[in-house]
N, C-alpha and C. Protein backbone atom coordinates (compact mmCIF):
# COMPACT_ATOMS: atom_id res chain seq x y z
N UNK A 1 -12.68 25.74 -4.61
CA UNK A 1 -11.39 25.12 -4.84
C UNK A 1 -11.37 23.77 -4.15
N UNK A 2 -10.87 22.65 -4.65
CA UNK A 2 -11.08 21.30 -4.46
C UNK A 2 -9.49 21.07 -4.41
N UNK A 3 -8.29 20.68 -3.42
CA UNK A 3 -7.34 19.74 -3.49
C UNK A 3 -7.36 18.71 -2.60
N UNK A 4 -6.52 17.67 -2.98
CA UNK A 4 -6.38 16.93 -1.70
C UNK A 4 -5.30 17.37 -1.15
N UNK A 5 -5.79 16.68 0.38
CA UNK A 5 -4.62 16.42 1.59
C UNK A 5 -3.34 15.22 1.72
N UNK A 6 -2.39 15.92 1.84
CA UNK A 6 -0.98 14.92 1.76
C UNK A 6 -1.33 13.72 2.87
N UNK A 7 -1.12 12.31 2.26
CA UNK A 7 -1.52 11.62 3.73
C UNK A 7 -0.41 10.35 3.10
N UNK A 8 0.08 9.70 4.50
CA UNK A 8 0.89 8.53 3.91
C UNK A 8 0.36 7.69 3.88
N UNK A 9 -1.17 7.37 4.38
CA UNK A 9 -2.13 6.17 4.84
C UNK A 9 -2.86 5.78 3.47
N UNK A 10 -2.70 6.38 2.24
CA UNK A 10 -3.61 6.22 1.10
C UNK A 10 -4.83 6.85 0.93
N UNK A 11 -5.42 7.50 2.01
CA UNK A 11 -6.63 8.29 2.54
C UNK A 11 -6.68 9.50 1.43
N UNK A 12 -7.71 10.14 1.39
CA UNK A 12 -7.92 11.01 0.61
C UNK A 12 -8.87 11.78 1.51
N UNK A 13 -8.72 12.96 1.17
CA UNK A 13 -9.25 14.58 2.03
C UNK A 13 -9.39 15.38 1.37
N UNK A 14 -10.75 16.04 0.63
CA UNK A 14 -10.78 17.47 0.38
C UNK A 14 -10.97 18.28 1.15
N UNK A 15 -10.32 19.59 0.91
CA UNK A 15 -10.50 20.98 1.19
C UNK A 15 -11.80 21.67 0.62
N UNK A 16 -12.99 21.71 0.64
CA UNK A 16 -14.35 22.55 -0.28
C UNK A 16 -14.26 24.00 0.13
N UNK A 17 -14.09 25.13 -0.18
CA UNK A 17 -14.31 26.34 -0.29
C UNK A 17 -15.45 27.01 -1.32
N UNK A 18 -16.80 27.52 -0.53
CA UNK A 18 -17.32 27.97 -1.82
C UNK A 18 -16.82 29.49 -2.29
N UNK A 19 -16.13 29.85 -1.30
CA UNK A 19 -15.74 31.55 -2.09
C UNK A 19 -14.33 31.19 -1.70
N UNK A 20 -13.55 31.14 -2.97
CA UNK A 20 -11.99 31.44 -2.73
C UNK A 20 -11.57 32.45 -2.27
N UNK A 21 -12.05 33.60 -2.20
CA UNK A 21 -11.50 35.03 -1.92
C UNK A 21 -10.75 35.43 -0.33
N UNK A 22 -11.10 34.45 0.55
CA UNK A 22 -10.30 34.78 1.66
C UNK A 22 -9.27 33.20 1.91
N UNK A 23 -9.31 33.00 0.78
CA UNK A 23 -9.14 31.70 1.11
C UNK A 23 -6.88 31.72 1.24
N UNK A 24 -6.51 31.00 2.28
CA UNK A 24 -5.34 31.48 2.62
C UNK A 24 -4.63 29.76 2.20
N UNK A 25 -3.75 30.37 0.87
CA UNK A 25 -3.16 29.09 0.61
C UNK A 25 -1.76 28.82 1.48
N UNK A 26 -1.27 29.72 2.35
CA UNK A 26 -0.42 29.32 2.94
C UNK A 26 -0.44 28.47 4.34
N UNK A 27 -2.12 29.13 4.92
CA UNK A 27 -2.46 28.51 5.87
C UNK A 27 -2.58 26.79 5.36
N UNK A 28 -3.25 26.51 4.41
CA UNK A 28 -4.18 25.46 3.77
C UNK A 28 -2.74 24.52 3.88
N UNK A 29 -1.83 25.20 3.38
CA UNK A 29 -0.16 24.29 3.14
C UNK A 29 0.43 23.71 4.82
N UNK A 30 0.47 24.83 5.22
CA UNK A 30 0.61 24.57 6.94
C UNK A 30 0.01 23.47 7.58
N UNK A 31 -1.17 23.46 7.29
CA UNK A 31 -1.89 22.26 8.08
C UNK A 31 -1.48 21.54 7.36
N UNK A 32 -1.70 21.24 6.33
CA UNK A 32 -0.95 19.71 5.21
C UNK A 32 0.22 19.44 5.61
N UNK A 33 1.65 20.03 6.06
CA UNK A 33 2.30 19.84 6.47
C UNK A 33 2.63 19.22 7.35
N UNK A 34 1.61 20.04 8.59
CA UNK A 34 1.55 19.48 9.92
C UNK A 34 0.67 18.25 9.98
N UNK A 35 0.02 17.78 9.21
CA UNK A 35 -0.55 16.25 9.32
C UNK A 35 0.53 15.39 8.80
N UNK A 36 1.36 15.75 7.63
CA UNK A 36 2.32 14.94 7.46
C UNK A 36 3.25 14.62 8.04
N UNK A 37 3.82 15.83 8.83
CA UNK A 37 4.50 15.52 10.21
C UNK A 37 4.28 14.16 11.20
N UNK A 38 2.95 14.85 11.85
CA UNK A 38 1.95 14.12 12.63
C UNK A 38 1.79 12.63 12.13
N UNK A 39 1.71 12.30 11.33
CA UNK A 39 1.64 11.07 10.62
C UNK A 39 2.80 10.28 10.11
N UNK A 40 4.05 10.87 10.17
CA UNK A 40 5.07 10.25 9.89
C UNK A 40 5.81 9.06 10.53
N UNK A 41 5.88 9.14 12.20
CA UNK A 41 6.00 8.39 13.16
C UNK A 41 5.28 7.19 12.76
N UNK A 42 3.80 7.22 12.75
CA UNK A 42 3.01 6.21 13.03
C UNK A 42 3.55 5.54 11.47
N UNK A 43 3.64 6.16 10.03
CA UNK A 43 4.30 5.50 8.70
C UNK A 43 5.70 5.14 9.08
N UNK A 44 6.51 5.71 9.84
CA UNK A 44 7.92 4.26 9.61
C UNK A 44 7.86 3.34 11.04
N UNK A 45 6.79 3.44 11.58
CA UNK A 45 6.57 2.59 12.89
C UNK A 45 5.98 1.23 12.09
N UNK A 46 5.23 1.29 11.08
CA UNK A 46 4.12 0.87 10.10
C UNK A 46 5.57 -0.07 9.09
N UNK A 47 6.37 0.88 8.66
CA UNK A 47 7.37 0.07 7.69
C UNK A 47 8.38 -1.07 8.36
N UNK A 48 8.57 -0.36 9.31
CA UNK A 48 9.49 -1.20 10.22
C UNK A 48 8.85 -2.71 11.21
N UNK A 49 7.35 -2.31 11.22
CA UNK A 49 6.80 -3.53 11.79
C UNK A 49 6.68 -4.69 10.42
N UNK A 50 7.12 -3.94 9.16
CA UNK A 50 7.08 -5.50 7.96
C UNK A 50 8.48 -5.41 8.01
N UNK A 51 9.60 -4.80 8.16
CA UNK A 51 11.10 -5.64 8.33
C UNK A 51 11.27 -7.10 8.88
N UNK A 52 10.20 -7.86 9.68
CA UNK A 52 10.68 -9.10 10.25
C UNK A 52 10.82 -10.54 9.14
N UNK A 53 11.46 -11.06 9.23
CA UNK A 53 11.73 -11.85 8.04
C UNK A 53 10.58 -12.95 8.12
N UNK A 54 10.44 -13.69 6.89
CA UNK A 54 9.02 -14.50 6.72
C UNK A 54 10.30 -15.59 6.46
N UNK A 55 9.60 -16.99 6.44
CA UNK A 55 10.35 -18.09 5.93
C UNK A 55 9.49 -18.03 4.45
N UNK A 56 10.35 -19.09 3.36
CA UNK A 56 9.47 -19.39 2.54
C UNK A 56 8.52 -19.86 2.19
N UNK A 57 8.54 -20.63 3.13
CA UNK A 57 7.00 -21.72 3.34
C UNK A 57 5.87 -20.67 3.78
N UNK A 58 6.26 -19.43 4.81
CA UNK A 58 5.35 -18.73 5.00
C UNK A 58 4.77 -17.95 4.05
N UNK A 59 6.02 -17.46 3.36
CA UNK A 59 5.69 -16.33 2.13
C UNK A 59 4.74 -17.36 0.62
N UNK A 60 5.24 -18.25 0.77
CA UNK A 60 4.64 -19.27 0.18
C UNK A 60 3.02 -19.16 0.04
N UNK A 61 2.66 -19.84 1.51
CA UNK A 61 1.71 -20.03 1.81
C UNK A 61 0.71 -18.75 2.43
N UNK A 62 1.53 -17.60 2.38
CA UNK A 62 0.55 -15.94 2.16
C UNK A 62 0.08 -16.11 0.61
N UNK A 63 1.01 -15.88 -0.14
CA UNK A 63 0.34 -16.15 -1.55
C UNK A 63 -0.75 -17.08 -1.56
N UNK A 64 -0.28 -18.41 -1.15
CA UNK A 64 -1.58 -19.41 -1.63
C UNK A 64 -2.68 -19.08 -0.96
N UNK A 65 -2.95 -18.61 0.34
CA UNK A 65 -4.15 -18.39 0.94
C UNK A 65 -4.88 -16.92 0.17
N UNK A 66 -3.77 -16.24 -0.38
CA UNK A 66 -4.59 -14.73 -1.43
C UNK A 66 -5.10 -15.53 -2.23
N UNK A 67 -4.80 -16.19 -3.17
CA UNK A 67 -5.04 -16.17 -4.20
C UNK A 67 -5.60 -17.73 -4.60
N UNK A 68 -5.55 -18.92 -3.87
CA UNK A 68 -6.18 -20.25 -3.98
C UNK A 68 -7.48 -20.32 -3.19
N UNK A 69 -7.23 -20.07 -1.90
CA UNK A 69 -8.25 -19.75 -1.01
C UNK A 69 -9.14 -18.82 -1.38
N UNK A 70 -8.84 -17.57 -2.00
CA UNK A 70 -9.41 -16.60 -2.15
C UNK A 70 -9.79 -15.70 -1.35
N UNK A 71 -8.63 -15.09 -0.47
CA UNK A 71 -8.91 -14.42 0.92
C UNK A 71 -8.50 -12.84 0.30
N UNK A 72 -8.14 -12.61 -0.98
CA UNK A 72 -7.94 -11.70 -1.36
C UNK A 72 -8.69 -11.26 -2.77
N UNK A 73 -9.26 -9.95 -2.78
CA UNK A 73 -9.90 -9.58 -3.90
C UNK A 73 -9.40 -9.52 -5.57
N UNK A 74 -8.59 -10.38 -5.77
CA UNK A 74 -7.69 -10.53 -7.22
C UNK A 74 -7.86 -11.37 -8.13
N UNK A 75 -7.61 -11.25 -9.19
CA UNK A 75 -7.55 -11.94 -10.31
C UNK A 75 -6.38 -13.04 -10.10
N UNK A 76 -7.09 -14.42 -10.29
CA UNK A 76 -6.09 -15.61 -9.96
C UNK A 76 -4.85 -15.45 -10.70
N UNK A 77 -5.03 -14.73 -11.99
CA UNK A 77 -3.81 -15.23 -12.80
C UNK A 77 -2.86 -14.46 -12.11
N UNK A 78 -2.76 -13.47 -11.84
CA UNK A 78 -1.67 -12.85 -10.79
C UNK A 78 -0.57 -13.61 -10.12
N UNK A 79 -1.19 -14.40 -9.64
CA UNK A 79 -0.47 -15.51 -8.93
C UNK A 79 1.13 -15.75 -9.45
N UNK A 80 1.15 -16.09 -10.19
CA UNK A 80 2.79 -16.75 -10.82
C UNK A 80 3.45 -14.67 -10.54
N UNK A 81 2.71 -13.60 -11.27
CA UNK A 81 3.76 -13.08 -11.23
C UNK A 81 3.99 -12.44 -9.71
N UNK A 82 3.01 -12.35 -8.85
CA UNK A 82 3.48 -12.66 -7.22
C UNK A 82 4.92 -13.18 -7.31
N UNK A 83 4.68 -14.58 -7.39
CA UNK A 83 5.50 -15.29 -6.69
C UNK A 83 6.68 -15.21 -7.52
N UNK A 84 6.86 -14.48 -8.78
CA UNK A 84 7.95 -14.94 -9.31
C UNK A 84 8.92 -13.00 -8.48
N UNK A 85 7.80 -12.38 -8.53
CA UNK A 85 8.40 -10.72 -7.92
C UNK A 85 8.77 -11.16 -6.34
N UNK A 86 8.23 -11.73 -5.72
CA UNK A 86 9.09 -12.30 -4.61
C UNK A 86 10.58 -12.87 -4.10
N UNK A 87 10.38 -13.92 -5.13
CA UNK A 87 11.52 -15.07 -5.01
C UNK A 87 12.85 -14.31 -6.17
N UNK A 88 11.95 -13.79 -6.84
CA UNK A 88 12.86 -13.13 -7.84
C UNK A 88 12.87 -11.82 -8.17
N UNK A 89 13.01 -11.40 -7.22
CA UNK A 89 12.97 -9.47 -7.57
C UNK A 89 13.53 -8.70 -8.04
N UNK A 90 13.19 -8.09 -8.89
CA UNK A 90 13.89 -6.94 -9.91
C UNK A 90 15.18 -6.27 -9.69
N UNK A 91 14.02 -5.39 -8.33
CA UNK A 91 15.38 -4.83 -7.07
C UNK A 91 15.69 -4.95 -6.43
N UNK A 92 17.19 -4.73 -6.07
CA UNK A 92 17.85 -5.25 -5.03
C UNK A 92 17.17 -4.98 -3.63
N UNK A 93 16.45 -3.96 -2.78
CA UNK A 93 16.12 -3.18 -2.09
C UNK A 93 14.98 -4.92 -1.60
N UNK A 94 14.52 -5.49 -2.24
CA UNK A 94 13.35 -6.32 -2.01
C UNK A 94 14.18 -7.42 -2.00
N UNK A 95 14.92 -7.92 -2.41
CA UNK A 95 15.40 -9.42 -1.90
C UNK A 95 15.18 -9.92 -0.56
N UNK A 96 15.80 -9.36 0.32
CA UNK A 96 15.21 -9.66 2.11
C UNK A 96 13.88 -10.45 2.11
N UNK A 97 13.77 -11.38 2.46
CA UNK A 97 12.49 -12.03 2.64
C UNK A 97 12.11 -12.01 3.90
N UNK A 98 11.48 -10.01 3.82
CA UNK A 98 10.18 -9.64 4.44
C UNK A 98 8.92 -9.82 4.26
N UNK A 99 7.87 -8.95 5.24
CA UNK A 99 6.44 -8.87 4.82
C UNK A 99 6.55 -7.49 3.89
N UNK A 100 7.67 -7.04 3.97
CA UNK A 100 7.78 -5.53 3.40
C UNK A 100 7.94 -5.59 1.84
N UNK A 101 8.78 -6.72 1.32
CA UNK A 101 8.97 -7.16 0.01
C UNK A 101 7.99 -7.96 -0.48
N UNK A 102 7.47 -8.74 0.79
CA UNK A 102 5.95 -9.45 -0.21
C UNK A 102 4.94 -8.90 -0.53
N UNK A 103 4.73 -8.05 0.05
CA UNK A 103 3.64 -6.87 -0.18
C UNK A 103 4.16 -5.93 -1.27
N UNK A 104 5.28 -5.53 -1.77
CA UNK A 104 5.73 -5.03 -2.64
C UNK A 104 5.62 -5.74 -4.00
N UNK A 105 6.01 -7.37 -3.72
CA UNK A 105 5.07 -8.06 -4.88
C UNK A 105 3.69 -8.00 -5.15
N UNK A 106 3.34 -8.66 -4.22
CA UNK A 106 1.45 -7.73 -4.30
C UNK A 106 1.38 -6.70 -5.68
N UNK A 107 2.02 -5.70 -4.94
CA UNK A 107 1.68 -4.16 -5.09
C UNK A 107 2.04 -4.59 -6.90
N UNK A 108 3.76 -4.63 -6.79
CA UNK A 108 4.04 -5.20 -8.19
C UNK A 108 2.80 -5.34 -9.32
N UNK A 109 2.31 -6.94 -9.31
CA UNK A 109 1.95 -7.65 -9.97
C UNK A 109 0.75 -6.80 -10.12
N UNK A 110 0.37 -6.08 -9.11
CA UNK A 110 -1.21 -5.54 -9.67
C UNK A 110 -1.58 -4.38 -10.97
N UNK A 111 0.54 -3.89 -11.02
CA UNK A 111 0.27 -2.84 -12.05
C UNK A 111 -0.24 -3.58 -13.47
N UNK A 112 -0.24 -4.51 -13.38
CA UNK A 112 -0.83 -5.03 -14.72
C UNK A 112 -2.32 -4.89 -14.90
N UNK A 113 -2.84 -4.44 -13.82
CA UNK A 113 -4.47 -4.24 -13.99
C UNK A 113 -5.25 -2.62 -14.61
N UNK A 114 -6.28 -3.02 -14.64
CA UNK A 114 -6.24 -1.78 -15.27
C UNK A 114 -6.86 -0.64 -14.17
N UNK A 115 -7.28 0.19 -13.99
CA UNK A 115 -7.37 1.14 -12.65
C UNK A 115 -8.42 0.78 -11.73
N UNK A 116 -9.48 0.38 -12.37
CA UNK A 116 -10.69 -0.11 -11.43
C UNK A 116 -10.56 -1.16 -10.81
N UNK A 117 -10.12 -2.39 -11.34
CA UNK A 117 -9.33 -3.38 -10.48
C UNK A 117 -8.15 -2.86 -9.65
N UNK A 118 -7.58 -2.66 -10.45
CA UNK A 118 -6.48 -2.29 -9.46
C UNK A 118 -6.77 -1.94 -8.21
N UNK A 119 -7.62 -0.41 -8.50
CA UNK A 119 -8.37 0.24 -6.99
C UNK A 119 -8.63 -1.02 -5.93
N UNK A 120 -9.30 -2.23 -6.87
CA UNK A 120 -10.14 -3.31 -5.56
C UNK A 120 -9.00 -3.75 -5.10
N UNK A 121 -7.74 -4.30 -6.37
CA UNK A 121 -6.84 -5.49 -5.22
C UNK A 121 -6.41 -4.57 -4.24
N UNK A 122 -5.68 -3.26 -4.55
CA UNK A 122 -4.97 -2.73 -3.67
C UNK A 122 -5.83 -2.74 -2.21
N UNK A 123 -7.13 -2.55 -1.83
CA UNK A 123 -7.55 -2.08 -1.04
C UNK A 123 -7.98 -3.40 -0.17
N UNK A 124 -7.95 -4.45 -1.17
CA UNK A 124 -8.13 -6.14 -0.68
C UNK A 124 -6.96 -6.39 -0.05
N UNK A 125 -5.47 -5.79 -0.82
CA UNK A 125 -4.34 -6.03 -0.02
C UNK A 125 -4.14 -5.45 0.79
N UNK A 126 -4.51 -4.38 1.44
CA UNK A 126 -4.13 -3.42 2.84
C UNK A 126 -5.01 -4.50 3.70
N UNK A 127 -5.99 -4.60 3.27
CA UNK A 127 -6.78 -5.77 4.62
C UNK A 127 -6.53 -6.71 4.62
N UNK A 128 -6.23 -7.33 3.33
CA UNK A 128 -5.47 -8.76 3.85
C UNK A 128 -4.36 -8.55 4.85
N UNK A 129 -3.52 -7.86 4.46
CA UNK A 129 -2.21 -7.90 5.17
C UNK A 129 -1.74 -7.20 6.56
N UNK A 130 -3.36 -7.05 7.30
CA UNK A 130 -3.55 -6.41 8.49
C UNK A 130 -3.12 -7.54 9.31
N UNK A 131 -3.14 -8.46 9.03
CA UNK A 131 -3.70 -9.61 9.74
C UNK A 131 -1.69 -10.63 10.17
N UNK A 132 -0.85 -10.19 9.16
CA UNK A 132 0.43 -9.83 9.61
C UNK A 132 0.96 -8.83 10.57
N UNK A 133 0.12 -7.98 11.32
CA UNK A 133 1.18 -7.35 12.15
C UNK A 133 0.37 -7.56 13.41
């Protein structure tokens, strides 16, 4: 039996069992639980360190260094709809000009890719955006 483990970090964990027969799905749930627990603190310690507000020139110039510079693993054309999911956001919840909403553009603009890219920007954007906190 093969599932993954609940994680808020994006991480992935199998469970391998070669004989299911003693295999205790309530225990298996318990620990998943208790890592999500365990891990919760450090995820809104994580959300709350991108609440600080960016100027525009900064948020600006995060974009231009992803994507002119090329400090980020993406497809250039991205670019405009970045910046337009930033300055102009869908939802209300993202207007605040955080690191929390620019990264939500990021995230945004990448659904236009198709999964294998996608996989790269996303994982180009967690490391780029280490470098903000």
């Amino acid at each position: 039996m093969v599932c993954s483990n609940l994680s808020f970090h994006g991480d992935y964990m199998s469970v391998s069992r070669k004989h299911t027969k003693n295999f205790n799905l309530q225990n298996a749930l318990s620990i998943g639980v208790d890592d999500v627990q365990r891990n919760f603190r450090p995820m809104v310690e994580a959300v709350e360190g991108c609440e600080f507000q960016l100027t525009d020139v900064d948020a600006t110039m995060a974009i231009y260094e992803a994507f002119v510079e090329g400090q980020l693993e993406v497809p250039r054309h991205l670019v405009r709809a970045v910046h337009k999911q930033y300055f102009e956001p869908v939802h209300e919840e993202f207007t605040p000009r955080t690191l929390f909403s620019l990264q939500n553009a990021f995230t945004g603009a990448f659904k236009e890719l198709d999964p294998i890219p996608l996989q790269r920007a996303t994982a180009s954007r967690k490391e780029y955006f280490k470098r903000f906190h």
